[in-house]
Protein backbone atom coordinates (compact mmCIF):
# COMPACT_ATOMS: atom_id res chain seq x y z
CA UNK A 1 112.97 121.33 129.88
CA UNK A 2 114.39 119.03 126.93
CA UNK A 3 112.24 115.93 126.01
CA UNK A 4 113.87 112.65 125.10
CA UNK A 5 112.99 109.19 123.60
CA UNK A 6 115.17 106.38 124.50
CA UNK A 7 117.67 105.49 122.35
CA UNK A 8 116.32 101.77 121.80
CA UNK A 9 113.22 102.90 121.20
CA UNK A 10 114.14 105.88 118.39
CA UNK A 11 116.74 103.51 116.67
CA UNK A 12 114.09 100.63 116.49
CA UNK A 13 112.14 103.08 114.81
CA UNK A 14 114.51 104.64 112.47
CA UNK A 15 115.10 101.03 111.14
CA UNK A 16 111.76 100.75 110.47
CA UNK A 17 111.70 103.67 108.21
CA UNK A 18 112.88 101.13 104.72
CA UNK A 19 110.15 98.96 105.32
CA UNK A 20 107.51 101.55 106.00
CA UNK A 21 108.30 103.24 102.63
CA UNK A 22 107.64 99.78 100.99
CA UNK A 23 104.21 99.31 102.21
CA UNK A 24 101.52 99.97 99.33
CA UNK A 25 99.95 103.11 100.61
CA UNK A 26 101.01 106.25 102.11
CA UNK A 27 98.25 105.96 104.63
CA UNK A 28 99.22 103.22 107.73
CA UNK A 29 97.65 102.95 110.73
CA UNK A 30 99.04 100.61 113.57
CA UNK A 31 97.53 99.28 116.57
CA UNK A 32 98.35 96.64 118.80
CA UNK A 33 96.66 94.96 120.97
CA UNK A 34 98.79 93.64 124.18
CA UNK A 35 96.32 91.35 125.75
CA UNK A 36 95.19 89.34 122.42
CA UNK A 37 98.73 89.52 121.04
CA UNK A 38 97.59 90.97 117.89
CA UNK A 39 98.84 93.76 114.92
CA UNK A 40 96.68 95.49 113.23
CA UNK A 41 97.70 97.22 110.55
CA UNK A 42 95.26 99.21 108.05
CA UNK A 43 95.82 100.51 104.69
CA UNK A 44 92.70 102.63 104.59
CA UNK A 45 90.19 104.38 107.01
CA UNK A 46 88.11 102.69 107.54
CA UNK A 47 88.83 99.61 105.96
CA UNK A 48 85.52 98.16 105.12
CA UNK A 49 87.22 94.74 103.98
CA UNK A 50 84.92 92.51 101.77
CA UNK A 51 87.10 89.17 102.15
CA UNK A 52 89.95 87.83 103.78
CA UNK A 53 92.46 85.54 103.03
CA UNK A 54 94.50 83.61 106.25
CA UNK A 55 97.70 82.82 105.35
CA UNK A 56 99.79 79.76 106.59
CA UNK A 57 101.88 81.73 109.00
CA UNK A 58 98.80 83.04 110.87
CA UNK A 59 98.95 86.26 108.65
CA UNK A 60 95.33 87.62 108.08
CA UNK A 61 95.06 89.39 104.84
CA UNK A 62 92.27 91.84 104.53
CA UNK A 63 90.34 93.16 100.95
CA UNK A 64 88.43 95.05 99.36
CA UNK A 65 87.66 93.63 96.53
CA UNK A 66 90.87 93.16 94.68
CA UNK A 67 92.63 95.84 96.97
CA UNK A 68 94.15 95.01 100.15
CA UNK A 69 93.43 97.20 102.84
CA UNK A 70 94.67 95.71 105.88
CA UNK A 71 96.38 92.86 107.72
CA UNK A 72 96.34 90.78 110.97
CA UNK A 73 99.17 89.65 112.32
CA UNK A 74 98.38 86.96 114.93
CA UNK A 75 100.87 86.20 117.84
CA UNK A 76 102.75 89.02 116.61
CA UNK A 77 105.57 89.44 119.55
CA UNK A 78 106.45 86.17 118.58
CA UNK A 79 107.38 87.02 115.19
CA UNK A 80 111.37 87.70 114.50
């Protein structure tokens, strides 16, 4: 039996793929969470942040000392 994604969903991806290369690790994790309307995405596992910086768009920035190793992107299906 052949599997198959969805079109949408594959092409979505795909288009992704540019700004995915850009990010400033090769490791990303992503998780969202439906219910609180929040991204998570981490740089490094674990992440073990030492500060955080919020940003004026409701963007949570996560460090490690000078490094950042995650952010927090609040409200996130409402982003374009």
């Amino acid at each position: 039996m052949e599997k198959t994604v969805d079109t949408p969903t594959l092409a979505t991806i795909v288009q992704a793929v540019p700004f995915l290369l850009q990010m400033p690790t090769q490791h990303l994790s992503v998780d969202y969470d439906r219910e609180a309307d929040v991204l998570y995405l981490s740089f490094q596992q674990p992440q073990q942040a030492t500060d955080s910086q919020m940003t004026d768009e409701g963007i949570l920035l996560r460090y490690r000392d000078d490094t950042l190793v995650g952010i927090t992107i609040l409200e996130a299906s409402t982003r374009p």
